[in-house]
Protein backbone atom coordinates (compact mmCIF):
# COMPACT_ATOMS: atom_id res chain seq x y z
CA UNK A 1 154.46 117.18 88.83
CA UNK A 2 151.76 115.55 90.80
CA UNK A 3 148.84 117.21 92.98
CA UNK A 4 148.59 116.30 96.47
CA UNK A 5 146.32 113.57 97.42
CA UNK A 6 142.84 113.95 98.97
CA UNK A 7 142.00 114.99 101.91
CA UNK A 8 138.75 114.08 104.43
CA UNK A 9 137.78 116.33 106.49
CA UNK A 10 134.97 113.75 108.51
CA UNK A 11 138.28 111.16 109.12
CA UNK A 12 140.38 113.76 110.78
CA UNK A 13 137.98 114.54 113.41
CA UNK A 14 139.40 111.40 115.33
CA UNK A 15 143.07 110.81 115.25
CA UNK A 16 144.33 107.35 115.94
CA UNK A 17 147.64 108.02 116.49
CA UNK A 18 146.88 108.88 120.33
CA UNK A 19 148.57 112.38 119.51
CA UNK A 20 146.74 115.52 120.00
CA UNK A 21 146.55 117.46 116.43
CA UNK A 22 148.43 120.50 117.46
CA UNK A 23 151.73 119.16 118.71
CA UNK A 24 153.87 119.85 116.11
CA UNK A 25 155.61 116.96 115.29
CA UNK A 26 159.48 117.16 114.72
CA UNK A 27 159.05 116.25 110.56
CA UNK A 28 157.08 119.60 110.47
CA UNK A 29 159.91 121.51 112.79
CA UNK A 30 162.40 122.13 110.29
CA UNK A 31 165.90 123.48 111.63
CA UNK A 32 164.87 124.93 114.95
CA UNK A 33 164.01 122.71 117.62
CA UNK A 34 161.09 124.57 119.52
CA UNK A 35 161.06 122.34 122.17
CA UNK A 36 158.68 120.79 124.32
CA UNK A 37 155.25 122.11 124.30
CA UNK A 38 153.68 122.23 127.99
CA UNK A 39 150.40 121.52 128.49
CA UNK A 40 149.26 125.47 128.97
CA UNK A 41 150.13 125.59 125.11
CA UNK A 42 149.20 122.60 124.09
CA UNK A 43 145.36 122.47 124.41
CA UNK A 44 143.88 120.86 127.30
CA UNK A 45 145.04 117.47 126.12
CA UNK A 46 148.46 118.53 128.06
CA UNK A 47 150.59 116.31 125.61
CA UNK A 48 153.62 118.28 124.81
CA UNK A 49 156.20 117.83 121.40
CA UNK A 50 159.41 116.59 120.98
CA UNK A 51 161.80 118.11 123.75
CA UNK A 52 164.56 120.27 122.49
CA UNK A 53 167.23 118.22 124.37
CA UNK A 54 168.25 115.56 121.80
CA UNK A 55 171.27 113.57 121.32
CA UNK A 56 174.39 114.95 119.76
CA UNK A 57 175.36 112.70 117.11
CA UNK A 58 179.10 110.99 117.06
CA UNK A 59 181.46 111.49 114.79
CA UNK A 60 183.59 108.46 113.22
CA UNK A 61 186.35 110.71 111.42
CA UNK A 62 190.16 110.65 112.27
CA UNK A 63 192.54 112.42 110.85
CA UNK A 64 195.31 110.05 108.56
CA UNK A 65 198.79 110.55 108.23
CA UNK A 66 201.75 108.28 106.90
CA UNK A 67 202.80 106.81 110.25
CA UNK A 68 199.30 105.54 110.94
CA UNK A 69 197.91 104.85 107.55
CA UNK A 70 199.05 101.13 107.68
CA UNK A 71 196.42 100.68 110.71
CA UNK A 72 193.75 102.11 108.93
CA UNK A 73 194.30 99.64 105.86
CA UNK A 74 194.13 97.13 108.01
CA UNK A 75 190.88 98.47 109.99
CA UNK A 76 189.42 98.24 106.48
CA UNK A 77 189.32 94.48 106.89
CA UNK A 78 186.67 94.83 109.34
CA UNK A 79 184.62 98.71 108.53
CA UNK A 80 185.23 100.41 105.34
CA UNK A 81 187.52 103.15 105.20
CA UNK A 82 186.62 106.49 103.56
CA UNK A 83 189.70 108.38 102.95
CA UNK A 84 188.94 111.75 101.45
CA UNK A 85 192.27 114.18 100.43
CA UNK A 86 192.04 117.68 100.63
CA UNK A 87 194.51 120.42 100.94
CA UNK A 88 194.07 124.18 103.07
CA UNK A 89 195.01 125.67 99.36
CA UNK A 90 191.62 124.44 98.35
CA UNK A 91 188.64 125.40 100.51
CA UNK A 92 186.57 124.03 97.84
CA UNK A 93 188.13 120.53 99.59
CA UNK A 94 187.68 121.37 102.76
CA UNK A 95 183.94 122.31 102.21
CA UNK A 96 183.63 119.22 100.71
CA UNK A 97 184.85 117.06 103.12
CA UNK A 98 183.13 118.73 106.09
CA UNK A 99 180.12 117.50 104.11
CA UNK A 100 180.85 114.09 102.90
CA UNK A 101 181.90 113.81 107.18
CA UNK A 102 178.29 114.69 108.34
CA UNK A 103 177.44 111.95 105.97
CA UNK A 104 179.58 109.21 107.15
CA UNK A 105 178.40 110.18 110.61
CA UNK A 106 175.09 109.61 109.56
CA UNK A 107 175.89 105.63 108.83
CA UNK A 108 176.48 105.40 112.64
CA UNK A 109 179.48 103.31 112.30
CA UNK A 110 179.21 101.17 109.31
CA UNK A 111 181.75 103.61 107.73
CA UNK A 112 184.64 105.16 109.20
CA UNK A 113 186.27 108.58 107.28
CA UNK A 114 189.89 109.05 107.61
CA UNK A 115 190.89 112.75 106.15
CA UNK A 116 194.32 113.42 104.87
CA UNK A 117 196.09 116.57 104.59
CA UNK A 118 197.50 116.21 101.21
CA UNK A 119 199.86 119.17 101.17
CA UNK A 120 201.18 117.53 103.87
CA UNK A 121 201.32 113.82 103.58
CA UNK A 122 202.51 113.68 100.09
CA UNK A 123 202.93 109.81 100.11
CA UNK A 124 199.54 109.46 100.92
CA UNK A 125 198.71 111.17 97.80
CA UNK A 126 200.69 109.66 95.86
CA UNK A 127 199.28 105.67 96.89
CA UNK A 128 196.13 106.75 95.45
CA UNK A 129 197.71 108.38 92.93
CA UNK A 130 195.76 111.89 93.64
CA UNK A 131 196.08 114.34 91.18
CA UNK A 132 193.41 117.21 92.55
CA UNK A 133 191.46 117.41 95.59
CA UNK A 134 189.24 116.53 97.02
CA UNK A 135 189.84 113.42 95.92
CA UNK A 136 187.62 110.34 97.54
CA UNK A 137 188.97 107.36 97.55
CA UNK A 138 187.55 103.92 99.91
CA UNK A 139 189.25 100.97 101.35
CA UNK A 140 188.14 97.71 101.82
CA UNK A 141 190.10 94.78 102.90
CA UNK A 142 193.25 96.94 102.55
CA UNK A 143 192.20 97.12 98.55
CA UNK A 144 191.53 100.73 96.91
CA UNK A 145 188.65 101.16 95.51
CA UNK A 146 188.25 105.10 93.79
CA UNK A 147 184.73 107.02 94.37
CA UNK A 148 185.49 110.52 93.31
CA UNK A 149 188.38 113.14 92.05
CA UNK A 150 186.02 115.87 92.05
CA UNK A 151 183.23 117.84 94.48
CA UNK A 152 180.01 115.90 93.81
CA UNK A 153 176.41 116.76 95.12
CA UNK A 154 175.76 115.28 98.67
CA UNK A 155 173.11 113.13 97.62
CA UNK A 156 175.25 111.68 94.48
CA UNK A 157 178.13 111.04 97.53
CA UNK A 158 175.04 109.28 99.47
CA UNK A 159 174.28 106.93 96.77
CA UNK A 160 178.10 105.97 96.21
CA UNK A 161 178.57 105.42 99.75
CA UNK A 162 175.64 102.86 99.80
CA UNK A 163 176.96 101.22 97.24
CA UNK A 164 180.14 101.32 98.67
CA UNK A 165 178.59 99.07 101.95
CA UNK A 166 176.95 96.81 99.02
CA UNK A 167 180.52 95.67 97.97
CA UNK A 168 181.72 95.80 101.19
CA UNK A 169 179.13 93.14 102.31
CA UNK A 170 180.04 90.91 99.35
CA UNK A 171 183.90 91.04 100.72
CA UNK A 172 182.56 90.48 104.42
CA UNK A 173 183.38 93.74 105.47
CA UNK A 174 180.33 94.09 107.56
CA UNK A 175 182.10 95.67 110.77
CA UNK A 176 180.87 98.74 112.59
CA UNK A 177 183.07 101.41 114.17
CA UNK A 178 183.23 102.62 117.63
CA UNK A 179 182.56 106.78 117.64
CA UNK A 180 185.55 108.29 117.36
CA UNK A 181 184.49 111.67 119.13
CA UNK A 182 180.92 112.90 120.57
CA UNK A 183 179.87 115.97 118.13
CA UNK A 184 179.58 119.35 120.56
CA UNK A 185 176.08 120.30 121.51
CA UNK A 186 175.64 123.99 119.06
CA UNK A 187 174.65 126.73 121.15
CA UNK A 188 171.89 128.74 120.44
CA UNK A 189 172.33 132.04 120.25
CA UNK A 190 170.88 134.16 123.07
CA UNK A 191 167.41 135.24 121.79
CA UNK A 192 166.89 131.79 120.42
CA UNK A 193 168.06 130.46 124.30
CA UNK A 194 165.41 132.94 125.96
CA UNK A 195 162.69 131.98 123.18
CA UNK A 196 163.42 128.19 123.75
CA UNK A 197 162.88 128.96 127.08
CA UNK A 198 160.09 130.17 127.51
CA UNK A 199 158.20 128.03 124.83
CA UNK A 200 159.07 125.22 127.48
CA UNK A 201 157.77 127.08 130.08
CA UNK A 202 154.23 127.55 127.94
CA UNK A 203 155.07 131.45 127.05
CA UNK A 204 153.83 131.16 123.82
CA UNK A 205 153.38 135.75 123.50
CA UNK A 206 157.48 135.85 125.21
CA UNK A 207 158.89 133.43 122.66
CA UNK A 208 156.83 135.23 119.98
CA UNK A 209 158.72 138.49 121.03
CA UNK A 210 162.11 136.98 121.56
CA UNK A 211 162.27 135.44 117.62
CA UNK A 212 160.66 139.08 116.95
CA UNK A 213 163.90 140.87 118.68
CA UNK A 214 166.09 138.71 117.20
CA UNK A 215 164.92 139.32 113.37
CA UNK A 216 165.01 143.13 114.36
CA UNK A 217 168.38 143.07 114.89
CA UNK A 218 169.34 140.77 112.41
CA UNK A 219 166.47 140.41 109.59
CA UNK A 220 168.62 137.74 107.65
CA UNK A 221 168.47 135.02 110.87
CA UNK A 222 166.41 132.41 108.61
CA UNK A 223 166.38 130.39 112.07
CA UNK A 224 164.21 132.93 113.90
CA UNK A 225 161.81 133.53 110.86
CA UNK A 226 161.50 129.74 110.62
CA UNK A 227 161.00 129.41 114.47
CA UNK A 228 158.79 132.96 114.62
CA UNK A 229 156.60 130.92 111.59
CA UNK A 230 156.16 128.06 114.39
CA UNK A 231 154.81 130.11 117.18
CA UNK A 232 152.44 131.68 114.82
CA UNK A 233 150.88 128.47 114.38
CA UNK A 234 150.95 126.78 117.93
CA UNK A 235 149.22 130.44 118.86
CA UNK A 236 146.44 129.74 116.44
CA UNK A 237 145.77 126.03 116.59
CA UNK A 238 145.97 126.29 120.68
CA UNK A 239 142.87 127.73 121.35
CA UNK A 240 141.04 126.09 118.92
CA UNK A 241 138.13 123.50 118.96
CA UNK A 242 139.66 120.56 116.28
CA UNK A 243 136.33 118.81 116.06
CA UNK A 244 134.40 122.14 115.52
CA UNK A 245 137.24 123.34 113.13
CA UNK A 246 136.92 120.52 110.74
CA UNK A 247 132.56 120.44 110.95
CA UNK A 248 133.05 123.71 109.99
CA UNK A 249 135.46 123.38 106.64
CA UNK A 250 133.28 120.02 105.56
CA UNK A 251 129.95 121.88 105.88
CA UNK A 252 130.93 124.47 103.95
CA UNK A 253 134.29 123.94 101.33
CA UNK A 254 134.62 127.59 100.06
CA UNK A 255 134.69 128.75 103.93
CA UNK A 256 138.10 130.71 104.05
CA UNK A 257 138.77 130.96 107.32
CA UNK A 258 137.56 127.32 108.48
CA UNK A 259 139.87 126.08 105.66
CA UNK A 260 142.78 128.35 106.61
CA UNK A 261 141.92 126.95 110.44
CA UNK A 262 141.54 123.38 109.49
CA UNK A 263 144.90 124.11 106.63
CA UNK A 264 146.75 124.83 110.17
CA UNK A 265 145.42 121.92 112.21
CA UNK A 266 147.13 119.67 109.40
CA UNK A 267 150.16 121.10 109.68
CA UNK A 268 150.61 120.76 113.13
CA UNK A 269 149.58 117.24 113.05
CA UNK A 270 151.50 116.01 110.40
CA UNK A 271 149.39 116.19 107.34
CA UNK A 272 151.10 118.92 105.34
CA UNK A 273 149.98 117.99 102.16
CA UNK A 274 146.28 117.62 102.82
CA UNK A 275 146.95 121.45 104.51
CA UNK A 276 148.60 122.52 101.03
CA UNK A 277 146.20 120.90 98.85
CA UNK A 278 143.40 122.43 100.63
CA UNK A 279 145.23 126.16 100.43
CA UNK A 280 146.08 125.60 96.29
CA UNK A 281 142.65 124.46 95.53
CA UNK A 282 140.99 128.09 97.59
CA UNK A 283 143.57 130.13 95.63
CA UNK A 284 141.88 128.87 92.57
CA UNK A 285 138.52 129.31 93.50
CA UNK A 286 138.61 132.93 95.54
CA UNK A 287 139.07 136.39 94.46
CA UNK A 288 140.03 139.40 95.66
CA UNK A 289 140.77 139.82 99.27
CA UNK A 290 139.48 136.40 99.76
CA UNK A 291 142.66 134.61 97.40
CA UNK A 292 145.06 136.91 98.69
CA UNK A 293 144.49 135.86 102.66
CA UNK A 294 145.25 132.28 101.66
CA UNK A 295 148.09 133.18 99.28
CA UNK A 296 149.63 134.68 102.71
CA UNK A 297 148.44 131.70 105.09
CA UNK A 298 150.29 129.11 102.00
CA UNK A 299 153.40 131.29 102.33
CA UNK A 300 153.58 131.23 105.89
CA UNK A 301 153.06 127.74 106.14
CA UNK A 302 155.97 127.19 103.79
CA UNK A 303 157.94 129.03 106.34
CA UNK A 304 157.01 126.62 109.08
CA UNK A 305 157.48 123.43 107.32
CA UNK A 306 160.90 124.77 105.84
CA UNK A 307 161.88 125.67 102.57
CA UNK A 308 164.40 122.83 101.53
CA UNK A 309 160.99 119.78 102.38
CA UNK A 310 159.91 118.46 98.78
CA UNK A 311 156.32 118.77 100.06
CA UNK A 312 157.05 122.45 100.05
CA UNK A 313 158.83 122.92 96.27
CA UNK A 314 156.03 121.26 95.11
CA UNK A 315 153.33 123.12 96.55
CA UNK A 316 155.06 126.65 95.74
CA UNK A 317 155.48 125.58 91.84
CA UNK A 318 151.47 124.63 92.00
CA UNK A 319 150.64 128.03 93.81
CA UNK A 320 153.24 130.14 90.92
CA UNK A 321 150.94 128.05 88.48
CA UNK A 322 147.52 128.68 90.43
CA UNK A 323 148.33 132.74 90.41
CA UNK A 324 149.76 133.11 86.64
C-alpha cells in the first residue's frame, strides 16, 4: 500500500484556486450536506460552501409487465434496456435491484431499467429463461443479451453496465432516455433540519448542539457523528490565521499543535492526504501525551472525511501499522 505524497507547507500559503482554505468542499462532506457556510463562519473572506439545496436526481426505471414488454423491446432499438427479475419471496432481489436502480440512474439516461415482478409475470421469466432471481438480463436492438443470475457487488454491476453501453455503441444504440420520474427530495430528520439551519444562518455553537442532541438520543445516527465531526472542524479552522498556521508548522515540523492546525486547514481545503500524511508521520515521531493527541485529531478527521473514502482506509491501515 502506498504512503501519501508530499506535502509543502511554503506552497499552501497561497491558494490558486480563488477558494478560501476553510470552506469545506463537498468531496470532503461525506453523507451530510452541511450546507452553505455564511460569511460569519467562514473567515473574513465571506465565501461560503456548497449550499445544501441540490438537485434530486431522476430516475429512469419503469416497472415491465407482459402487455407492455413488446414496447420496451422495441425502445431497446434506440437506449438499452436493463431488465432485472426479482420476486417479493426474495428480498435478497429486491435489495438488489433497488441498487443496480440507483446505478442506472446514475447514467442519466443512457440506460433505461425496466423491473419485472417475476412471481407475477411468469412469461416474462420464462423469455429469458430465468431460473432464480435476481436475474439481470439487457436488451439491445430487441436482442437479449444475459449480465447476471445472481447478486453481484455494485461496482462488478458498474463495470458490466459500461460494457454493456460499449456494445451498445457498436449496434448504434446510442439513444438517451427521458427521466421517467423526479427522485423525492429525503427529509432530514428534525435535529439534522434545525442543525442545517442554523449552520446557514452562521450558528456554528447551535448546530454543534443540535448534532449533539441528536446523538444523545440516538448514539447510533452515523449522520450526526459524521456532521458533529464537520462542525468541529469549521469551529477550529474559522478563527484561524492560514498564513500564520502554515509559518508556524514549516518553522518548526515536530510542532504538534501547528501540525494538528495546519492537518485541519488541509482538510477543509481539499488536501486530505497531505493532512493524513502529516498526522501518520507525528504518530511516529511523538510519545506519550504528545502521539496520543494526534492519534485522536487522525481519528476525528476520519470521521469528517467519511469512513467508506479510499483516502481514509488507507490512512487507518498506516496509523494500525504506525501504533503496533
Amino acid at each position: 500500500m502506498s504512503e501519501f505524497p508530499q506535502h509543502n507547507d511554503q506552497q499552501r500559503q497561497q491558494p490558486n484556486t480563488g477558494a478560501p482554505e476553510h470552506a469545506v468542499p463537498a468531496s470532503v462532506r461525506g453523507a451530510v450536506d452541511l450546507g452553505a457556510m455564511p460569511s460569519s463562519a467562514a473567515g473574513t473572506s465571506g465565501a461560503a460552501a456548497p449550499s445544501a439545496g441540490a438537485e434530486h436526481g431522476a430516475s429512469y426505471r419503469v416497472n415491465i409487465t407482459v402487455q407492455d414488454f413488446q414496447k420496451y423491446a422495441e425502445r431497446s432499438a434506440t437506449v438499452p434496456v436493463v431488465v432485472a427479475l426479482y420476486a417479493p419471496q426474495s428480498p435478497e432481489s429486491e435489495t438488489f435491484v433497488e441498487t443496480l436502480a440507483q446505478l442506472v440512474d446514475s447514467y442519466q439516461g443512457k440506460l433505461l431499467l425496466g423491473t419485472v415482478d417475476a412471481s407475477k409475470e411468469q412469461q416474462i421469466a420464462q423469455v429469458f429463461q430465468a431460473q432464480t432471481v435476481p436475474t439481470v438480463v439487457a436488451m439491445v436492438g430487441g436482442q437479449a443479451v444475459p449480465l447476471v443470475n445472481s447478486t453481484v457487488p455494485a461496482d462488478q454491476m458498474r463495470q458490466l453496465l459500461d460494457e454493456l453501453l460499449t456494445v451498445a455503441a457498436q449496434n448504434g444504440v446510442t439513444g438517451t432516455a427521458e427521466p421517467t420520474a423526479q427522485a423525492a427530495p429525503k427529509q432530514l430528520p428534525p435535529l439534522h433540519q434545525d442543525a442545517l439551519d442554523k449552520l446557514e444562518a452562521g450558528d456554528l455553537d447551535g448546530a454543534e448542539a443540535s448534532y449533539n442532541k441528536a446523538l444523545a438520543e440516538n448514539p447510533g445516527d452515523k449522520d450526526a457523528k459524521l456532521a458533529l465531526a464537520q462542525v468541529h472542524l469549521l469551529q477550529r479552522v474559522s478563527a484561524m490565521d492560514a498564513n500564520a498556521v502554515r509559518h508556524a508548522a514549516a518553522d518548526d515540523p515536530q510542532d504538534v499543535r501547528a501540525a494538528l492546525d495546519v492537518a485541519d486547514l488541509d482538510v477543509s481545503g481539499g488536501h486530505v492526504e497531505d493532512a493524513f500524511r502529516r498526522l501518520l508521520q507525528l504518530v511516529r515521531t511523538t510519545f506519550g501525551d504528545d502521539k496520543d493527541t494526534v492519534r485522536e485529531r487522525l481519528v476525528e478527521l476520519f470521521d469528517v472525511v467519511g469512513s467508506e473514502d479510499p483516502r481514509v482506509t488507507t490512512a487507518r491501515g498506516q496509523l494500525m501499522r504506525a501504533l503496533f
